[in-house]
C-alpha atoms as a PDB file:
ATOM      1  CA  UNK A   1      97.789 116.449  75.524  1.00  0.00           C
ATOM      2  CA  UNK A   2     100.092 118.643  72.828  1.00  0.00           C
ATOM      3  CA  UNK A   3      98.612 117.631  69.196  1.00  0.00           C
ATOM      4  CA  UNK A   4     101.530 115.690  67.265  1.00  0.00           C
ATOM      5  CA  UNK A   5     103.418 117.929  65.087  1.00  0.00           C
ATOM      6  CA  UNK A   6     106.785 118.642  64.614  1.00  0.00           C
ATOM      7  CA  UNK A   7     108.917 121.831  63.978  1.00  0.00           C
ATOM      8  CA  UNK A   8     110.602 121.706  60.871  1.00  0.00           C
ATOM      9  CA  UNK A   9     112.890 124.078  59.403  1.00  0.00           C
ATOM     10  CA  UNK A  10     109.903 124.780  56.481  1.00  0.00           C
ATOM     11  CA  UNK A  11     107.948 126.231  59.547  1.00  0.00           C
ATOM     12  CA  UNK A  12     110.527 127.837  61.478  1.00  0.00           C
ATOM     13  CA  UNK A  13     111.267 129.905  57.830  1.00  0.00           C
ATOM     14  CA  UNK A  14     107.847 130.404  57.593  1.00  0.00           C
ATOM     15  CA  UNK A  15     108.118 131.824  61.366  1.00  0.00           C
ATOM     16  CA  UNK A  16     110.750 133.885  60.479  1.00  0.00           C
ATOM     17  CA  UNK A  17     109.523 135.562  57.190  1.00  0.00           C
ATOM     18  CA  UNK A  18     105.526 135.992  58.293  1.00  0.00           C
ATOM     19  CA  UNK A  19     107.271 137.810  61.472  1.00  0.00           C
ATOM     20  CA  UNK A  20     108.912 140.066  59.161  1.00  0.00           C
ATOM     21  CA  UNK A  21     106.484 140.960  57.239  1.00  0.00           C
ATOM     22  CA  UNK A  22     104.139 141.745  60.525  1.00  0.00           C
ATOM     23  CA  UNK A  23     107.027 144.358  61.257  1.00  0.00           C
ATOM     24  CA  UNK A  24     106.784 145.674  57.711  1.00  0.00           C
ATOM     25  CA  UNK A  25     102.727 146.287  57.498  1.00  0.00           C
ATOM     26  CA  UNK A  26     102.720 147.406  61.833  1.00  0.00           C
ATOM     27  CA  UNK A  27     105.342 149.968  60.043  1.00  0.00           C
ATOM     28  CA  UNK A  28     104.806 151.061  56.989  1.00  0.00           C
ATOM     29  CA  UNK A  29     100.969 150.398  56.369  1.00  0.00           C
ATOM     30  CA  UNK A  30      98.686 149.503  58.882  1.00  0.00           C
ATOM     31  CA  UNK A  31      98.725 153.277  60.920  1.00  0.00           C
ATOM     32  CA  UNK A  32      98.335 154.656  57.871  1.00  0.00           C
ATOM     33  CA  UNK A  33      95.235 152.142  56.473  1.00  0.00           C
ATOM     34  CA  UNK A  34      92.329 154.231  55.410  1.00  0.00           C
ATOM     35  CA  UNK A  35      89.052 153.182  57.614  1.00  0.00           C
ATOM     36  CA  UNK A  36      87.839 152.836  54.004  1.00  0.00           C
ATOM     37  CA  UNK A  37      90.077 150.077  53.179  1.00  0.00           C
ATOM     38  CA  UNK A  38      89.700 148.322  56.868  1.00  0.00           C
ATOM     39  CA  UNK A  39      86.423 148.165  55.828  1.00  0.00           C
ATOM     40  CA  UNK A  40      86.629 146.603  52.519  1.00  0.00           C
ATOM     41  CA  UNK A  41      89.033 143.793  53.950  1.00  0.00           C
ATOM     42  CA  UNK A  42      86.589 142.765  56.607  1.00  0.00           C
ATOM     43  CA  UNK A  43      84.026 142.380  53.630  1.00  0.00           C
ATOM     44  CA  UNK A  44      86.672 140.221  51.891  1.00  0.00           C
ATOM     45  CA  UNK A  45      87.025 138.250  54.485  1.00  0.00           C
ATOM     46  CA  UNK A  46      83.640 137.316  55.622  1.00  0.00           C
ATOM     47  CA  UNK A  47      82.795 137.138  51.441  1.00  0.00           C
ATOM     48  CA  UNK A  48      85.765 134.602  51.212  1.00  0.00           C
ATOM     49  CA  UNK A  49      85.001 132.656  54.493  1.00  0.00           C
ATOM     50  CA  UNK A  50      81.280 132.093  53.524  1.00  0.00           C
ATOM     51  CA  UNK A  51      81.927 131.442  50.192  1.00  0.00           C
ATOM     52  CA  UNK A  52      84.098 128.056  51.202  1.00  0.00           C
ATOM     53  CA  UNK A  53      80.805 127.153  52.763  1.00  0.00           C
ATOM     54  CA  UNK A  54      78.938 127.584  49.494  1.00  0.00           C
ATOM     55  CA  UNK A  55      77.475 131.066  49.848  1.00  0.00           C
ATOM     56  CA  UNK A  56      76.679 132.922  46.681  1.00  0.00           C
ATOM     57  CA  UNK A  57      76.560 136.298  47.754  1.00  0.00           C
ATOM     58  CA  UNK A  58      78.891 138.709  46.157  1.00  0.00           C
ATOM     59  CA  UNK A  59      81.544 141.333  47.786  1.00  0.00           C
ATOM     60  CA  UNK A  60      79.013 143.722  46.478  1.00  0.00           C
ATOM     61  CA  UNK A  61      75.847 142.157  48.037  1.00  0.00           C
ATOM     62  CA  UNK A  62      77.601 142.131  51.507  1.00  0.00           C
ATOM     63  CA  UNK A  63      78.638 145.724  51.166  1.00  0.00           C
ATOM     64  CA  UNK A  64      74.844 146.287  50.309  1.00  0.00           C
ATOM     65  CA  UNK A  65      73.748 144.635  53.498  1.00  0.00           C
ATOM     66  CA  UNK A  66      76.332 146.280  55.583  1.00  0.00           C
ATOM     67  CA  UNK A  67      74.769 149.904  53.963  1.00  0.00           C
ATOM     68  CA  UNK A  68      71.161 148.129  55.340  1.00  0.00           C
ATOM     69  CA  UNK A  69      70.645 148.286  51.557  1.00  0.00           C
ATOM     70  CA  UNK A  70      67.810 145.662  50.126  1.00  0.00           C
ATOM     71  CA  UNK A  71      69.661 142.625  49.088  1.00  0.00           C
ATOM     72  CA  UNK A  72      68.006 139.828  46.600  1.00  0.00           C
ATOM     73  CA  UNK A  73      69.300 136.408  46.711  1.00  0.00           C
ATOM     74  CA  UNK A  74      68.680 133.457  48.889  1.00  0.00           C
ATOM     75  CA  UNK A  75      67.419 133.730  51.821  1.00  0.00           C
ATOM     76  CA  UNK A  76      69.775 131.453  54.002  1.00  0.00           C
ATOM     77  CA  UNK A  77      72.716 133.032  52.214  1.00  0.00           C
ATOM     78  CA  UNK A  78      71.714 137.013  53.538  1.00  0.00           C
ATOM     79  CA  UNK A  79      71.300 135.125  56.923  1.00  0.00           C
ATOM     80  CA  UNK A  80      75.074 134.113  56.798  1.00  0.00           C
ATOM     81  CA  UNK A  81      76.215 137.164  56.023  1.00  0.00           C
ATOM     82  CA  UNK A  82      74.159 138.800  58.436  1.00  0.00           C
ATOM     83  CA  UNK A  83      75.404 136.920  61.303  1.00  0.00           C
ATOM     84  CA  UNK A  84      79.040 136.890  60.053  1.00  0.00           C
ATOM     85  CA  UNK A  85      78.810 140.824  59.943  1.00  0.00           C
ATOM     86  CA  UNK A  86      77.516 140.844  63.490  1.00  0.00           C
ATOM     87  CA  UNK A  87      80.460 138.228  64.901  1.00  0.00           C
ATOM     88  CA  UNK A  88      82.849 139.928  63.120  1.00  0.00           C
ATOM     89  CA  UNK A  89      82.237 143.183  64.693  1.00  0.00           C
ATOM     90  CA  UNK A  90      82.190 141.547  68.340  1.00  0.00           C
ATOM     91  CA  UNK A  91      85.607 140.593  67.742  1.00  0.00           C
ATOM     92  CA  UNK A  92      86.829 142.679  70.158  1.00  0.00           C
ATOM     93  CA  UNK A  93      84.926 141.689  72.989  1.00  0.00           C
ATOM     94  CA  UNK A  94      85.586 137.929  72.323  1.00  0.00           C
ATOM     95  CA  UNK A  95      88.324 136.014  74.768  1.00  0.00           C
ATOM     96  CA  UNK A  96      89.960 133.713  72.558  1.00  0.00           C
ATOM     97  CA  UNK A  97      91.207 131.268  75.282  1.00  0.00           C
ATOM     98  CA  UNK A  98      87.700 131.097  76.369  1.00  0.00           C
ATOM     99  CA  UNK A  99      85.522 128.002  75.957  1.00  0.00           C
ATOM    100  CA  UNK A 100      82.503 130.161  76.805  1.00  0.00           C
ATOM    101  CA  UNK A 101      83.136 132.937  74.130  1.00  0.00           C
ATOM    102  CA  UNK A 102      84.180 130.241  71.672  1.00  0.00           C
ATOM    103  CA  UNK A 103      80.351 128.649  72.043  1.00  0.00           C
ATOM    104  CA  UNK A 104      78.707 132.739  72.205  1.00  0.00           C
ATOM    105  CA  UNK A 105      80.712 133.360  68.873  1.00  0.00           C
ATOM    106  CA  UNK A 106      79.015 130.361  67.065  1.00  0.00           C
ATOM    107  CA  UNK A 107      75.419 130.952  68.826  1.00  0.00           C
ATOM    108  CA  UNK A 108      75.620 134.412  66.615  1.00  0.00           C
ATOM    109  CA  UNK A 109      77.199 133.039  63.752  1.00  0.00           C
ATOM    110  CA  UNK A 110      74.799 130.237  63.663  1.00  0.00           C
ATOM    111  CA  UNK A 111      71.413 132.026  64.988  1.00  0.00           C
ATOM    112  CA  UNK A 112      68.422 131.167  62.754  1.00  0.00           C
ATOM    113  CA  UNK A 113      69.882 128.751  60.726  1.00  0.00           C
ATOM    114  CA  UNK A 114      70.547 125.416  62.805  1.00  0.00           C
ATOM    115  CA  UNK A 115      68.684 124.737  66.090  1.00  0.00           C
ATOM    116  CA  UNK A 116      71.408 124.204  68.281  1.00  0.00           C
ATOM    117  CA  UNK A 117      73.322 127.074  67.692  1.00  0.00           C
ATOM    118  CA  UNK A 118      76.385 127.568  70.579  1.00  0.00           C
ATOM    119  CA  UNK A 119      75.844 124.078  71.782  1.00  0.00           C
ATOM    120  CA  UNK A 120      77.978 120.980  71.012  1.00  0.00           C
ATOM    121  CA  UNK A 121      76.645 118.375  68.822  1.00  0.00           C
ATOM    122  CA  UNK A 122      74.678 115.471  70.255  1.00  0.00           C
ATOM    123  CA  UNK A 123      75.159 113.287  67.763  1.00  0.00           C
ATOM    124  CA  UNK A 124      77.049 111.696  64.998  1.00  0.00           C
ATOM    125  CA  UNK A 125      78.505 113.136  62.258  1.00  0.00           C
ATOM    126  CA  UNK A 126      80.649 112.439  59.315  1.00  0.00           C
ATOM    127  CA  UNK A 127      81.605 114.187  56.131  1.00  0.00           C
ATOM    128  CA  UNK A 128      81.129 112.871  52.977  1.00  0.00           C
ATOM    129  CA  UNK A 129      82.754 113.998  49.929  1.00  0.00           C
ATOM    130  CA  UNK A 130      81.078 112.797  46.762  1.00  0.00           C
ATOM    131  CA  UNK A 131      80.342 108.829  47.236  1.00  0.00           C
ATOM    132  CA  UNK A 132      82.520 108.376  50.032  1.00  0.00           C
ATOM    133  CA  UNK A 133      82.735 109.267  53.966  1.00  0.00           C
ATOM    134  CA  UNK A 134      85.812 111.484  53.855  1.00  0.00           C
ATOM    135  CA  UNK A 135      85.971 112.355  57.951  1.00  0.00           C
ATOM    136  CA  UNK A 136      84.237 110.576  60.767  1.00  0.00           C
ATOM    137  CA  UNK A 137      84.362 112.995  63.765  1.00  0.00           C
ATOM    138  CA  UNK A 138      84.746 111.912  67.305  1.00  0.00           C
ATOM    139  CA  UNK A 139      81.394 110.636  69.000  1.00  0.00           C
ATOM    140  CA  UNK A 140      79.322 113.438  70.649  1.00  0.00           C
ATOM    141  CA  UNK A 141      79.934 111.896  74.132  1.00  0.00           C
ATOM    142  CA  UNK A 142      83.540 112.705  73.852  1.00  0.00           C
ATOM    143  CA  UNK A 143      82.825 116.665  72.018  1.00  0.00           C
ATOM    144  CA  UNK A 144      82.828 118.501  75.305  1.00  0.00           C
ATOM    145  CA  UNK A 145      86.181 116.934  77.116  1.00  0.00           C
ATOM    146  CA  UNK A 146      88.086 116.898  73.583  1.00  0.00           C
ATOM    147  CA  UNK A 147      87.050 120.767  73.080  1.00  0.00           C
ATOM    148  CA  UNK A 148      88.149 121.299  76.963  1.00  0.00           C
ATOM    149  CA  UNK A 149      91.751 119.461  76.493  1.00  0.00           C
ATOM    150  CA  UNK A 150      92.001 121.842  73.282  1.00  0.00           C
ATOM    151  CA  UNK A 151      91.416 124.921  74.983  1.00  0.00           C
ATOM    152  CA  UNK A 152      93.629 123.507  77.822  1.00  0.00           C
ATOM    153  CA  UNK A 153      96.239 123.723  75.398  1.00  0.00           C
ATOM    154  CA  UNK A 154      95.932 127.452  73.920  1.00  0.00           C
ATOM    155  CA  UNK A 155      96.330 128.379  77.579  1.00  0.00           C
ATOM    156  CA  UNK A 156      99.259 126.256  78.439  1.00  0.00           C
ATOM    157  CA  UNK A 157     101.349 125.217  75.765  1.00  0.00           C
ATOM    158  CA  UNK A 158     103.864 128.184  75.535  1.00  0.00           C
ATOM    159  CA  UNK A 159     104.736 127.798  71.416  1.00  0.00           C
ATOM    160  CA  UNK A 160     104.398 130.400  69.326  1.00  0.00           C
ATOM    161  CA  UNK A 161     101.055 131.812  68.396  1.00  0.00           C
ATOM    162  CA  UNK A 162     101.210 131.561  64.877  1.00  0.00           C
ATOM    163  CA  UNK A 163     101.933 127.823  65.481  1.00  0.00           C
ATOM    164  CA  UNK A 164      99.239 127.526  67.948  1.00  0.00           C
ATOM    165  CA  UNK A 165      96.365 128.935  65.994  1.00  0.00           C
ATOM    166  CA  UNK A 166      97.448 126.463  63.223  1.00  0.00           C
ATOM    167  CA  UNK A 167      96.661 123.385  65.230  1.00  0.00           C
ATOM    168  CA  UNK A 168      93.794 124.866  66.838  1.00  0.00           C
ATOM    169  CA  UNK A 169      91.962 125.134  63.429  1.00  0.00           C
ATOM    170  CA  UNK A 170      92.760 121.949  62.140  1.00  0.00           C
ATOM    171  CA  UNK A 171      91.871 119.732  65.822  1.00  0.00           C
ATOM    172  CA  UNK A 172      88.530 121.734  66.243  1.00  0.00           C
ATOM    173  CA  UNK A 173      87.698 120.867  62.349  1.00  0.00           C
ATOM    174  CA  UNK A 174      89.036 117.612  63.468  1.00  0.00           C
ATOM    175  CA  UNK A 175      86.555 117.288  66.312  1.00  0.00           C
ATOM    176  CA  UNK A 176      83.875 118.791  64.609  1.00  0.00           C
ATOM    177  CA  UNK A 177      81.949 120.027  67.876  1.00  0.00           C
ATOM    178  CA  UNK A 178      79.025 121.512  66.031  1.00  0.00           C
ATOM    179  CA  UNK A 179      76.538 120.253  64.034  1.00  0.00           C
ATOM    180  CA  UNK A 180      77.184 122.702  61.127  1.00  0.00           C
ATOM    181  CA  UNK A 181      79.329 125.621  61.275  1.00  0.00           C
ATOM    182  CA  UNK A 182      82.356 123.830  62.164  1.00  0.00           C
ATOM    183  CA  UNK A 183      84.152 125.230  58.948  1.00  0.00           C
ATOM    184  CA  UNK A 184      84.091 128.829  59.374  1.00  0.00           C
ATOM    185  CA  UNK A 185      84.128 128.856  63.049  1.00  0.00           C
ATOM    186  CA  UNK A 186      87.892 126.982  62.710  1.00  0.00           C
ATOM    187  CA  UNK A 187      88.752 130.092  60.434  1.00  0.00           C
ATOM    188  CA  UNK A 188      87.073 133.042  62.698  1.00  0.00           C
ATOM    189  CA  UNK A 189      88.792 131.437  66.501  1.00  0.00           C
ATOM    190  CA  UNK A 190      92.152 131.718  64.024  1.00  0.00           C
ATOM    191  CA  UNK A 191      91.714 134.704  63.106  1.00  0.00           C
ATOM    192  CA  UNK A 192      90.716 136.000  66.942  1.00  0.00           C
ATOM    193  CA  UNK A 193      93.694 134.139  68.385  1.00  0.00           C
ATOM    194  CA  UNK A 194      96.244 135.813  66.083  1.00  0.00           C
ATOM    195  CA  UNK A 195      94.383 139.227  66.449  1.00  0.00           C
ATOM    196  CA  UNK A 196      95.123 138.076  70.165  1.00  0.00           C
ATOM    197  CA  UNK A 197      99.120 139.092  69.325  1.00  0.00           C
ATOM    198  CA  UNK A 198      99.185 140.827  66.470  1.00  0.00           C
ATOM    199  CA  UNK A 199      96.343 143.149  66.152  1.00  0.00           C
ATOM    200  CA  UNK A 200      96.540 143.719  61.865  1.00  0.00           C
ATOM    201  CA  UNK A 201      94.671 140.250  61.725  1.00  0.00           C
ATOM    202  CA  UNK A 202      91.609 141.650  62.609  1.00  0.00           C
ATOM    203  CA  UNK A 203      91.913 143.672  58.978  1.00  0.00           C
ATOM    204  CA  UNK A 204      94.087 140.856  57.073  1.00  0.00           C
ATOM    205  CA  UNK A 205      91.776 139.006  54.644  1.00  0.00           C
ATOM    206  CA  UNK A 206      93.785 135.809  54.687  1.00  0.00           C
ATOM    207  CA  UNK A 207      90.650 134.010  54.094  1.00  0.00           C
ATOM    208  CA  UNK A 208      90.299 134.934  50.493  1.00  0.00           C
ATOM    209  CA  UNK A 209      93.539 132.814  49.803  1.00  0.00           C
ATOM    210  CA  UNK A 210      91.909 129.635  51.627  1.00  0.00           C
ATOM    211  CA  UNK A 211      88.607 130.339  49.108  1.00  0.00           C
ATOM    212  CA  UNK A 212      90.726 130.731  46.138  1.00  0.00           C
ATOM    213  CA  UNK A 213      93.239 127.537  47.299  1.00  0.00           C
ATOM    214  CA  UNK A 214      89.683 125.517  48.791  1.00  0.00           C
ATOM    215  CA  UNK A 215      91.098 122.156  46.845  1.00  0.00           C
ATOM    216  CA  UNK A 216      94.019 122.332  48.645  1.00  0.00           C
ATOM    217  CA  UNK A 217      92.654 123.167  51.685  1.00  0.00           C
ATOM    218  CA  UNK A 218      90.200 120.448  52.277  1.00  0.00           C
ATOM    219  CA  UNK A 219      93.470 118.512  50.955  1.00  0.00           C
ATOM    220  CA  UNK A 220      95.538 119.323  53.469  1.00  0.00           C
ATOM    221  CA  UNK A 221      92.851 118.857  55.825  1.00  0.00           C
ATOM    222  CA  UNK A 222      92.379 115.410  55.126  1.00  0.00           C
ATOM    223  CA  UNK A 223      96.166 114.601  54.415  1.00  0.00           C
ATOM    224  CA  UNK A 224      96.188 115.184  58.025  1.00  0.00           C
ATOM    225  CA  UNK A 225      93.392 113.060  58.581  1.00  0.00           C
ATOM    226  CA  UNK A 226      95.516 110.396  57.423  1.00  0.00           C
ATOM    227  CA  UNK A 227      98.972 111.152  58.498  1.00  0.00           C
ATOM    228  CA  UNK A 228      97.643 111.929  61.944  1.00  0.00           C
ATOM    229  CA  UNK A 229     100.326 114.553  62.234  1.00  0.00           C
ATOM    230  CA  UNK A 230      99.610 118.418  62.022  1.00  0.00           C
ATOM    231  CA  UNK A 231     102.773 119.405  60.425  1.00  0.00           C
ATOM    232  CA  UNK A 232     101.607 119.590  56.931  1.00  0.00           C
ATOM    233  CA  UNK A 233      98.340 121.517  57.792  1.00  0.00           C
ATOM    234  CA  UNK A 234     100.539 123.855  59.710  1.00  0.00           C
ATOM    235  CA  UNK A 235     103.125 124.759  56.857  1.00  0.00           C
ATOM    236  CA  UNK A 236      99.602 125.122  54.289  1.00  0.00           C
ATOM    237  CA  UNK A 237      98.204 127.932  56.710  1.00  0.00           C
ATOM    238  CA  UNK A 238     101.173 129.487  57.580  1.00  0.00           C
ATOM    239  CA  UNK A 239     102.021 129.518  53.511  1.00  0.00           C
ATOM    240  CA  UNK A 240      98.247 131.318  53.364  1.00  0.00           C
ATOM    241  CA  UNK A 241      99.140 133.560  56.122  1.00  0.00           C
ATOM    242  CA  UNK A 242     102.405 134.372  54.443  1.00  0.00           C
ATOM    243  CA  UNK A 243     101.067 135.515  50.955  1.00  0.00           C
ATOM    244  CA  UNK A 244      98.359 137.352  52.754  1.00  0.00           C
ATOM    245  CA  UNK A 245     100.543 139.637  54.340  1.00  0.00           C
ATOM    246  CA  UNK A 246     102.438 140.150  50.762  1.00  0.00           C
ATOM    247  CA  UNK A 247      98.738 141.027  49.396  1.00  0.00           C
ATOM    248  CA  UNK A 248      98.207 143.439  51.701  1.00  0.00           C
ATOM    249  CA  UNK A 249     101.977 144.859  51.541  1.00  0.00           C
ATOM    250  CA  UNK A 250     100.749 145.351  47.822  1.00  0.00           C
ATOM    251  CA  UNK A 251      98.001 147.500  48.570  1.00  0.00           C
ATOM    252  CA  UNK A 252     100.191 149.964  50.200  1.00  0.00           C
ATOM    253  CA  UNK A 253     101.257 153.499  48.214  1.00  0.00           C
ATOM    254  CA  UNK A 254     105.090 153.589  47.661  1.00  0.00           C
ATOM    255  CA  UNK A 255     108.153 151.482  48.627  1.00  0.00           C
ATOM    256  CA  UNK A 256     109.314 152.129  52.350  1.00  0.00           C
ATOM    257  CA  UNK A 257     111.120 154.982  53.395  1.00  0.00           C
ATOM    258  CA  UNK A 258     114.104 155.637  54.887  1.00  0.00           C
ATOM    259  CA  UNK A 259     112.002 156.218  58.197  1.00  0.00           C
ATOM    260  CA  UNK A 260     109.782 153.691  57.904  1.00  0.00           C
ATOM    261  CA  UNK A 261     112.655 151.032  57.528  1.00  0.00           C
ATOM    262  CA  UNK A 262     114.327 152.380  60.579  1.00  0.00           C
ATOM    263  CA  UNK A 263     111.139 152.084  62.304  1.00  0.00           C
ATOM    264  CA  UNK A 264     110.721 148.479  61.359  1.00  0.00           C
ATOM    265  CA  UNK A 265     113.894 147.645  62.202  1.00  0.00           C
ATOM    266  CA  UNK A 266     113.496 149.224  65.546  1.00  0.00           C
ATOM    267  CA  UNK A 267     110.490 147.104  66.182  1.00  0.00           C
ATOM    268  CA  UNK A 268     112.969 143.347  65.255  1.00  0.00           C
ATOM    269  CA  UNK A 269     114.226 143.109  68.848  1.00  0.00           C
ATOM    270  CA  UNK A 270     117.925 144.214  67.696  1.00  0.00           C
ATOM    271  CA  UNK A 271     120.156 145.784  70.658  1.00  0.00           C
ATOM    272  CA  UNK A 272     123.818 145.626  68.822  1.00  0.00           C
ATOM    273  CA  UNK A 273     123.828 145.103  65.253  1.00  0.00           C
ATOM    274  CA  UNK A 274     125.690 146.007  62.106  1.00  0.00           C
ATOM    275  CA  UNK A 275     125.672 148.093  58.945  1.00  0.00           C
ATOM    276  CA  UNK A 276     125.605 143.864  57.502  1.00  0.00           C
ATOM    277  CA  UNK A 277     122.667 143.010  60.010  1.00  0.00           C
ATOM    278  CA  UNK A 278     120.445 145.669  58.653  1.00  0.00           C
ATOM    279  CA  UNK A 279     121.531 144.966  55.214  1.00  0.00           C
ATOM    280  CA  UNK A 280     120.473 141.281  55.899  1.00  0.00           C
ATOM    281  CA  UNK A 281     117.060 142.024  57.484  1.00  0.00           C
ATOM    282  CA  UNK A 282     116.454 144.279  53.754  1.00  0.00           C
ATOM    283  CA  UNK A 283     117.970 142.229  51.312  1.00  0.00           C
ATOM    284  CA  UNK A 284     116.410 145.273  48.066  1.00  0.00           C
ATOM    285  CA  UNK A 285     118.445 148.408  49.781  1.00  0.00           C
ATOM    286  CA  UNK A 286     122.647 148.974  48.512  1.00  0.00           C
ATOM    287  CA  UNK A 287     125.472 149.800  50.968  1.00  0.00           C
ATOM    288  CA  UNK A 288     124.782 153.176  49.930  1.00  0.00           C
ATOM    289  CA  UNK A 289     121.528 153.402  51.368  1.00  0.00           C
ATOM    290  CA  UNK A 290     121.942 151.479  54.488  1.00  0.00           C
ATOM    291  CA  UNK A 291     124.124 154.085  55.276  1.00  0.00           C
ATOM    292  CA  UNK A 292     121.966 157.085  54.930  1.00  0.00           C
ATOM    293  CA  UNK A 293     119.320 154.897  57.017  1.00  0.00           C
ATOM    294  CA  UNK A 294     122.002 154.206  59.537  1.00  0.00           C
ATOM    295  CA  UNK A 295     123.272 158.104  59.608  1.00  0.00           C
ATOM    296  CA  UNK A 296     119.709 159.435  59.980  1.00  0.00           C
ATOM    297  CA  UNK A 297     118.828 157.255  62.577  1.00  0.00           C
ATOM    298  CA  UNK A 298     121.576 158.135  64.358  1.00  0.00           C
ATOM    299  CA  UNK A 299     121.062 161.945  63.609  1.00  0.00           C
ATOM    300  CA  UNK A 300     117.430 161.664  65.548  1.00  0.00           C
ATOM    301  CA  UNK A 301     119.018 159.692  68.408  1.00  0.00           C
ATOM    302  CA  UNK A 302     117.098 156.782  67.447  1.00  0.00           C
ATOM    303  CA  UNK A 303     120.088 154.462  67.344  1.00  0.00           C
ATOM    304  CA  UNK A 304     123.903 155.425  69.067  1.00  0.00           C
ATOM    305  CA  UNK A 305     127.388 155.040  66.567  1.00  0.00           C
ATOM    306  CA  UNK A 306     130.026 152.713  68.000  1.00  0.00           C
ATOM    307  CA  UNK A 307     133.303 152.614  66.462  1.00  0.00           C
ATOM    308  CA  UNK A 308     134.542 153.479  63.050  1.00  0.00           C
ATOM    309  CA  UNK A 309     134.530 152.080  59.587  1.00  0.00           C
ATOM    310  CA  UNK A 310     134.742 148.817  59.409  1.00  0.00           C
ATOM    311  CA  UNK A 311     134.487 147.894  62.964  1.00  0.00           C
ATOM    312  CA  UNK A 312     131.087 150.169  63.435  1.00  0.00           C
ATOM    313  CA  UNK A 313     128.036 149.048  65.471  1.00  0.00           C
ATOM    314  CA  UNK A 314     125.280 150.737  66.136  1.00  0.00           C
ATOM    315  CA  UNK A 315     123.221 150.034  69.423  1.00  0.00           C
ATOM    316  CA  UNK A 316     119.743 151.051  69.993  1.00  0.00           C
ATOM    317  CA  UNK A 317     119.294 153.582  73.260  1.00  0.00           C
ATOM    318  CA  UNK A 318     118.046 152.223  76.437  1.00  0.00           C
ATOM    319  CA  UNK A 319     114.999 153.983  76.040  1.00  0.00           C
ATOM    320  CA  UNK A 320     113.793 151.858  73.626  1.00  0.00           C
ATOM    321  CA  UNK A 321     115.651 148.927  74.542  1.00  0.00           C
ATOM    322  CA  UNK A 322     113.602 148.752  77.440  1.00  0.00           C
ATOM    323  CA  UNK A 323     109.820 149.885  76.053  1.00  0.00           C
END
């Protein structure tokens, strides 16, 4: 069964401008990322994603432990990070559509601290927030189908993957499968499903924004909870995902270049477009520098000149029309 949301024009902007933006870091930044500063986002993000959980360790402490540098602070807590550091770097070899890696990926993000680690639940569970129960999860008898239908649905439902990883996150928190872990492995299988299409996820620290917004996650969590519709949850992580990608945009060293706007532009899917189209895709850039853009490109046979003055198009070559 498809989860109930709906496709509003909130998400399909959201769509439109984290799509952008992918174009803008694939570009301008992420080649060019220092292994250095891959490095320190992956720290960020397994500092951020433990710390919703209530881990004290610092970005510091986790860099220590990476080092194999002696660490003091609670025990439990240098376990989490030192399973989180191991899952993170089996990214790679993790199938996101599979059921089977899904349960591997908690067994190692899990091992020593729960039992059970990379099996479902066999019982009960609820969570409680302050004096009252806040989410009463599915019974453990229904955990394995519910976990198959969801999976069913990452590898059938043909909507878009930034859509899909959404709900997936918020029905597996939802079904609560686990019997602790739930939490972080909703934010990891995101994370490995949008890696899945656009590879800069695996390096995008998105999870810092959910630690520094965790009121308003665990709100829009449990606005779902009562709305029993995704749609909210969808436009909160898609909001996240959005200012993450301006965060790292940040991080890079100098505005764009002429080339490196050409190349993102390349990269939108245009064929025919106008000296107006590329104005509209970068809203900051004059007439006057459009044109340079649009001349150069056309000087290194990147893009082909149709027509003159006002009646100009430009149409990418069939080389790269077709790659």
């Amino acid at each position: 069964m498809k989860p109930p949301y709906n496709i509003t024009g909130e998400i399909l902007r959201l769509v439109s401008e984290i799509s952008h933006k992918i174009g803008e870091v694939n570009a301008s930044f992420l080649t060019k990322q220092s292994p250095e500063l891959r490095k320190t986002n992956r720290i960020r993000t397994i500092q951020a994603s433990l710390a919703v959980e209530g881990n004290t360790l610092s970005v510091g402490q986790i860099t220590a432990i990476i080092e194999n540098k002696k660490v003091l602070g609670p025990s439990k807590d240098i376990q989490e990070v030192t399973n989180a550091i191991e899952v993170y770097n089996q990214l790679n070899k993790l199938n996101p559509f599979s059921e089977k890696s899904f349960l591997l990926a908690h067994k190692i993000l899990m091992s020593g601290l729960i039992k059970n680690s990379g099996k479902y639940r066999t019982s009960g569970v609820g969570i409680v927030k302050g004096s009252h129960l806040a989410h009463l999860a599915p019974p453990a008898s229904n955990v394995s189908f519910l976990m198959k239908d969801l999976f069913a649905y990452l590898k059938k439902s043909d909507e878009l993957m930034l859509i899909k990883s959404c709900v997936f996150h918020y029905e597996m928190e939802f079904i609560h499968p686990f019997s602790d872990g739930n939490g972080r492995m909703g934010r990891l299988w995101q994370t490995l499903l949008l890696m899945n299409e656009y590879p800069l996820f695996e390096f995008l620290p998105f999870e810092t924004l959910i630690s520094k917004n965790q009121k308003k996650y665990y709100h829009a969590l449990s606005t779902i909870d009562k709305q029993g519709n995704l749609t909210f949850f969808i436009v909160f992580m898609l909001t996240i995902l959005s200012k993450s990608l301006d965060e790292l945009l940040a991080e890079r060293s100098g505005p764009l270049s002429n080339a490196d706007r050409i190349q993102i532009f390349l990269l939108a899917g245009f064929k025919k477009f106008t000296r107006k189209d590329y104005m509209s895709y970068f809203k900051m850039i004059s007439s006057a520098t459009a044109s340079r853009d649009l001349a150069m490109a056309v000087k290194d046979r990147l893009i082909k000149k149709i027509g003159d003055k006002n009646k100009t198009v430009y149409q990418i070559k069939d080389a790269l029309t077709h790659n």
